[in-house]
N, C-alpha and C. Protein backbone atom coordinates (compact mmCIF):
# COMPACT_ATOMS: atom_id res chain seq x y z
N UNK A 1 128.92 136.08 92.23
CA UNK A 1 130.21 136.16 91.57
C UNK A 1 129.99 136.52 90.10
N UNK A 2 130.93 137.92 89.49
CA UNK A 2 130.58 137.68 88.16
C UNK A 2 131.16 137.00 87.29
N UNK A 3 131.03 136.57 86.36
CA UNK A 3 130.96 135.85 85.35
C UNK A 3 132.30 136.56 84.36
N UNK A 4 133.46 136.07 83.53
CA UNK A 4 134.21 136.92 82.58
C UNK A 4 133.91 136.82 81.67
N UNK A 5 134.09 138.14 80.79
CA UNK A 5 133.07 138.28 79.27
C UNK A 5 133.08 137.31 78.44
N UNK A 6 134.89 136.56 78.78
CA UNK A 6 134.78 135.36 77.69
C UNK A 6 134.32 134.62 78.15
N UNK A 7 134.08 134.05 79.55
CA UNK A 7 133.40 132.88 80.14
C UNK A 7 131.82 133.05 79.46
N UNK A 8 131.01 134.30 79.79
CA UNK A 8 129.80 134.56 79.15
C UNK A 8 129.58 134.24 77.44
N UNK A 9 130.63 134.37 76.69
CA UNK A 9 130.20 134.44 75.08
C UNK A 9 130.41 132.74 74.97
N UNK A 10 131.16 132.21 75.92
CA UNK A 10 131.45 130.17 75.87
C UNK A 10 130.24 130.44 75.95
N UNK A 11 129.84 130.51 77.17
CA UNK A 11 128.32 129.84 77.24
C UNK A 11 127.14 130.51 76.51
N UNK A 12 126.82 131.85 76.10
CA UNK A 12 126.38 132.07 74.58
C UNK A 12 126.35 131.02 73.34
N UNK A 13 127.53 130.94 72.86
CA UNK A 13 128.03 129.97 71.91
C UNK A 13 127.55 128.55 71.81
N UNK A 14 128.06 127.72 73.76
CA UNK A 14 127.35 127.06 73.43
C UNK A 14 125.67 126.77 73.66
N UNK A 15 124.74 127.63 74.16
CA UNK A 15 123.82 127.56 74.03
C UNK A 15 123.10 128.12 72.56
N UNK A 16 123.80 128.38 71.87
CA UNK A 16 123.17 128.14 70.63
C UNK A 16 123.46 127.62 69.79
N UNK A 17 124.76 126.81 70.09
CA UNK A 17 124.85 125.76 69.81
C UNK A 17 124.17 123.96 69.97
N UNK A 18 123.56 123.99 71.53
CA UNK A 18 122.79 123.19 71.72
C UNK A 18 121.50 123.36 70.90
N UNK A 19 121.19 124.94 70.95
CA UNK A 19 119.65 124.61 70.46
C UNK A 19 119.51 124.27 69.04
N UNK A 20 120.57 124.77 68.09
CA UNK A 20 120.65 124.45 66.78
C UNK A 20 120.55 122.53 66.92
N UNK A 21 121.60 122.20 67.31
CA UNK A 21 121.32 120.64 67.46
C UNK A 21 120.20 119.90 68.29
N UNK A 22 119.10 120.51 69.24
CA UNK A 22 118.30 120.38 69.59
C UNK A 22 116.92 120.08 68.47
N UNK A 23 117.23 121.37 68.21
CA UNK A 23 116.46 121.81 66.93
C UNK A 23 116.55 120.74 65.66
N UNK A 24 117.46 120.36 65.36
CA UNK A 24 117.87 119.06 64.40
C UNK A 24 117.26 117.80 64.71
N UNK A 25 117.36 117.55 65.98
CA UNK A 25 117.02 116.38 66.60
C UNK A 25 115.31 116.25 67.03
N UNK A 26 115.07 117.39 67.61
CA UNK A 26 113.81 117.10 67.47
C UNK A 26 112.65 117.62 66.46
N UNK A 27 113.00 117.68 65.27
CA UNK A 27 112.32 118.39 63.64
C UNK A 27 111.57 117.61 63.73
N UNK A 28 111.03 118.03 62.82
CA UNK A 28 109.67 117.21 62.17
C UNK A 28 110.09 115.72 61.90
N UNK A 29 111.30 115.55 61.55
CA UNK A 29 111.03 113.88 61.20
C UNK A 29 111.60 114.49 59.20
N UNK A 30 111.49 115.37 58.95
CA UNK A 30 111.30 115.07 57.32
C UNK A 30 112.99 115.35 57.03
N UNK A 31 113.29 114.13 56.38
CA UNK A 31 114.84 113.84 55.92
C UNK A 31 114.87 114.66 54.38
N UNK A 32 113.95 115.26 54.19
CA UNK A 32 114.72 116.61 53.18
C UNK A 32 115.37 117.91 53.94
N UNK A 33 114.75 117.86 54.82
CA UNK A 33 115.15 119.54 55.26
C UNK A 33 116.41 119.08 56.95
N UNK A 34 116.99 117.76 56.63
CA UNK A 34 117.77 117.62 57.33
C UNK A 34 118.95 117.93 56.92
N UNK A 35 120.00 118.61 57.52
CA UNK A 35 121.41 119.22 57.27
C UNK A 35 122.19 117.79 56.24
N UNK A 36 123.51 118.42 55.21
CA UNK A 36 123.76 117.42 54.58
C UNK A 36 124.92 117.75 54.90
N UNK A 37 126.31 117.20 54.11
CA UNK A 37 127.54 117.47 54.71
C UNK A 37 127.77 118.08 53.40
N UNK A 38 127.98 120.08 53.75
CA UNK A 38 128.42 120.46 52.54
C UNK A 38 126.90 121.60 52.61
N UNK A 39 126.53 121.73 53.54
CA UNK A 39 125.39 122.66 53.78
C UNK A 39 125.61 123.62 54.34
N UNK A 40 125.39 125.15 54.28
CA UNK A 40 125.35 125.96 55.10
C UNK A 40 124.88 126.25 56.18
N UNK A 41 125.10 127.12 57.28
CA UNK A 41 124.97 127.33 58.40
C UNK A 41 123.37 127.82 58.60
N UNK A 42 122.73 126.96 59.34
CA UNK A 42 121.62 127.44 59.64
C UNK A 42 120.95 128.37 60.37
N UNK A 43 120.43 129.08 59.62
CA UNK A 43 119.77 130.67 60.41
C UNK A 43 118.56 130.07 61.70
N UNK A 44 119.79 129.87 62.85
CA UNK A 44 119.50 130.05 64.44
C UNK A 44 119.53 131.50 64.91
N UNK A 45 118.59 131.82 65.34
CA UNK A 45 119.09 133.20 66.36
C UNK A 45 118.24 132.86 67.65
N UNK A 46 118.69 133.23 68.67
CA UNK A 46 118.38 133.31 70.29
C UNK A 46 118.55 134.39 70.50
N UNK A 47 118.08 134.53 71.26
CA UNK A 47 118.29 136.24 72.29
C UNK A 47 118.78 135.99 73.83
N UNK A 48 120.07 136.43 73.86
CA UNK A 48 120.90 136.36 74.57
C UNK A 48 120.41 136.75 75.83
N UNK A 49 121.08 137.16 76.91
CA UNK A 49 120.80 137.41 78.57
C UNK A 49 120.81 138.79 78.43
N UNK A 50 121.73 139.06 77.83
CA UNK A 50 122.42 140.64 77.14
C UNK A 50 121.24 141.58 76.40
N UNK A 51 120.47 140.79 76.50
CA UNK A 51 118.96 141.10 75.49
C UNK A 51 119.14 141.04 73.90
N UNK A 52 120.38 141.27 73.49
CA UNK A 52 120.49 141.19 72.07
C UNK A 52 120.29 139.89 71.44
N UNK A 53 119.75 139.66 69.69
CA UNK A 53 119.97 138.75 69.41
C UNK A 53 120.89 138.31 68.74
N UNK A 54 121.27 137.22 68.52
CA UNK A 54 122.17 136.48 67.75
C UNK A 54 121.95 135.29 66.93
N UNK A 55 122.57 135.98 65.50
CA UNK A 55 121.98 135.14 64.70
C UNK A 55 123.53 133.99 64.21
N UNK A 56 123.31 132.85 64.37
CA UNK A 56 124.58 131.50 64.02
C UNK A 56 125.13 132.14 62.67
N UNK A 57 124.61 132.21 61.66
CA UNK A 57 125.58 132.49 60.48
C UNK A 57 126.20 133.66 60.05
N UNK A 58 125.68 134.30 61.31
CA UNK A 58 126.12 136.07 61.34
C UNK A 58 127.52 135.71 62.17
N UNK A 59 127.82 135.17 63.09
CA UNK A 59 129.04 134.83 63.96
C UNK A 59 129.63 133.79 63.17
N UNK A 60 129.74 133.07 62.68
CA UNK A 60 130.56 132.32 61.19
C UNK A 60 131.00 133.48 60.95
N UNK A 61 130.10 134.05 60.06
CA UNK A 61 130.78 135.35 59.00
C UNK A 61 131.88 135.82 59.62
N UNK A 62 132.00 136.40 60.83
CA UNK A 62 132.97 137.55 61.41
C UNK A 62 134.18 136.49 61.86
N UNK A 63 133.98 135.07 61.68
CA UNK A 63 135.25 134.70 61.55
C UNK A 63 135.42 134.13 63.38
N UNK A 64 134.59 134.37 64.23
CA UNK A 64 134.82 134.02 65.83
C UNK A 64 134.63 132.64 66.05
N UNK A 65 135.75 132.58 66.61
CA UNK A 65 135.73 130.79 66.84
C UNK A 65 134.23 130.50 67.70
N UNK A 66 133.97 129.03 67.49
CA UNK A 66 133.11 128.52 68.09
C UNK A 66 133.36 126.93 68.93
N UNK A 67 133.19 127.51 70.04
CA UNK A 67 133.48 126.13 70.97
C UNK A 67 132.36 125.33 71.17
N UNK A 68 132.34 124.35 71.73
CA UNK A 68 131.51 123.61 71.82
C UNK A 68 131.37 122.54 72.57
N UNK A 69 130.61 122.96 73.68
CA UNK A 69 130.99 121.74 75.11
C UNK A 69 129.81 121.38 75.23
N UNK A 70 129.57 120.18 75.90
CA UNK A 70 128.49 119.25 76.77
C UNK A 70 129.03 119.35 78.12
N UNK A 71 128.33 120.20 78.84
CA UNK A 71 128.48 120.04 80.16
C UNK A 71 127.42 120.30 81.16
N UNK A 72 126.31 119.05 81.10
CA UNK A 72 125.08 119.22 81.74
C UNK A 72 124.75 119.82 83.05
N UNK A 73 125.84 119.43 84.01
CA UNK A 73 125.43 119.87 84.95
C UNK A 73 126.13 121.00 85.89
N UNK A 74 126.79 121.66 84.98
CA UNK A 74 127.30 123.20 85.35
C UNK A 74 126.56 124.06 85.49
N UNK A 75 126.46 124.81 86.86
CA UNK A 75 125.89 125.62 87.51
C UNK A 75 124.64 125.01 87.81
N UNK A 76 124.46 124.05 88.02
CA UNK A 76 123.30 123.57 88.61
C UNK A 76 124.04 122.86 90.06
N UNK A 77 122.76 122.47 91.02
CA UNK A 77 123.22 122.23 92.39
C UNK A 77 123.56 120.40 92.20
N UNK A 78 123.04 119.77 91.06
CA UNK A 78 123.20 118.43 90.59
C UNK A 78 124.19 117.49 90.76
């Protein structure tokens, strides 16, 4: 079944959205280079299914909303 383009850019979005907060969570440990409130967007990029990459503060810029779900066990047989 395919997938609709906007259904594909949700789940884009939020997978780089997880990994940015992934990425937070499992750092080094050093509470300087941890996000503050009032910090800019951190230069995440992934490379999409699409093969292109995508960089987080490049999609801020252009203004495209960003959703943001927890939903572990979608599309898995779980």
């Amino acid at each position: 079944m395919a997938l609709k383009k906007s259904t594909k850019w949700s789940m884009l979005m939020g997978g780089l959205i997880m990994f940015g907060f992934l990425g937070t969570l499992l750092g080094n440990g050093d509470d300087e280079k941890a996000l503050k409130l009032g910090d800019g967007i951190p230069k995440i990029s992934l490379k999409a299914s699409d093969g292109k990459t995508y960089l987080l503060p490049e999609i801020a810029e252009k203004g495209d909303a960003l959703i943001i779900a927890w939903i572990p066990k979608t599309f898995t047989p779980g």
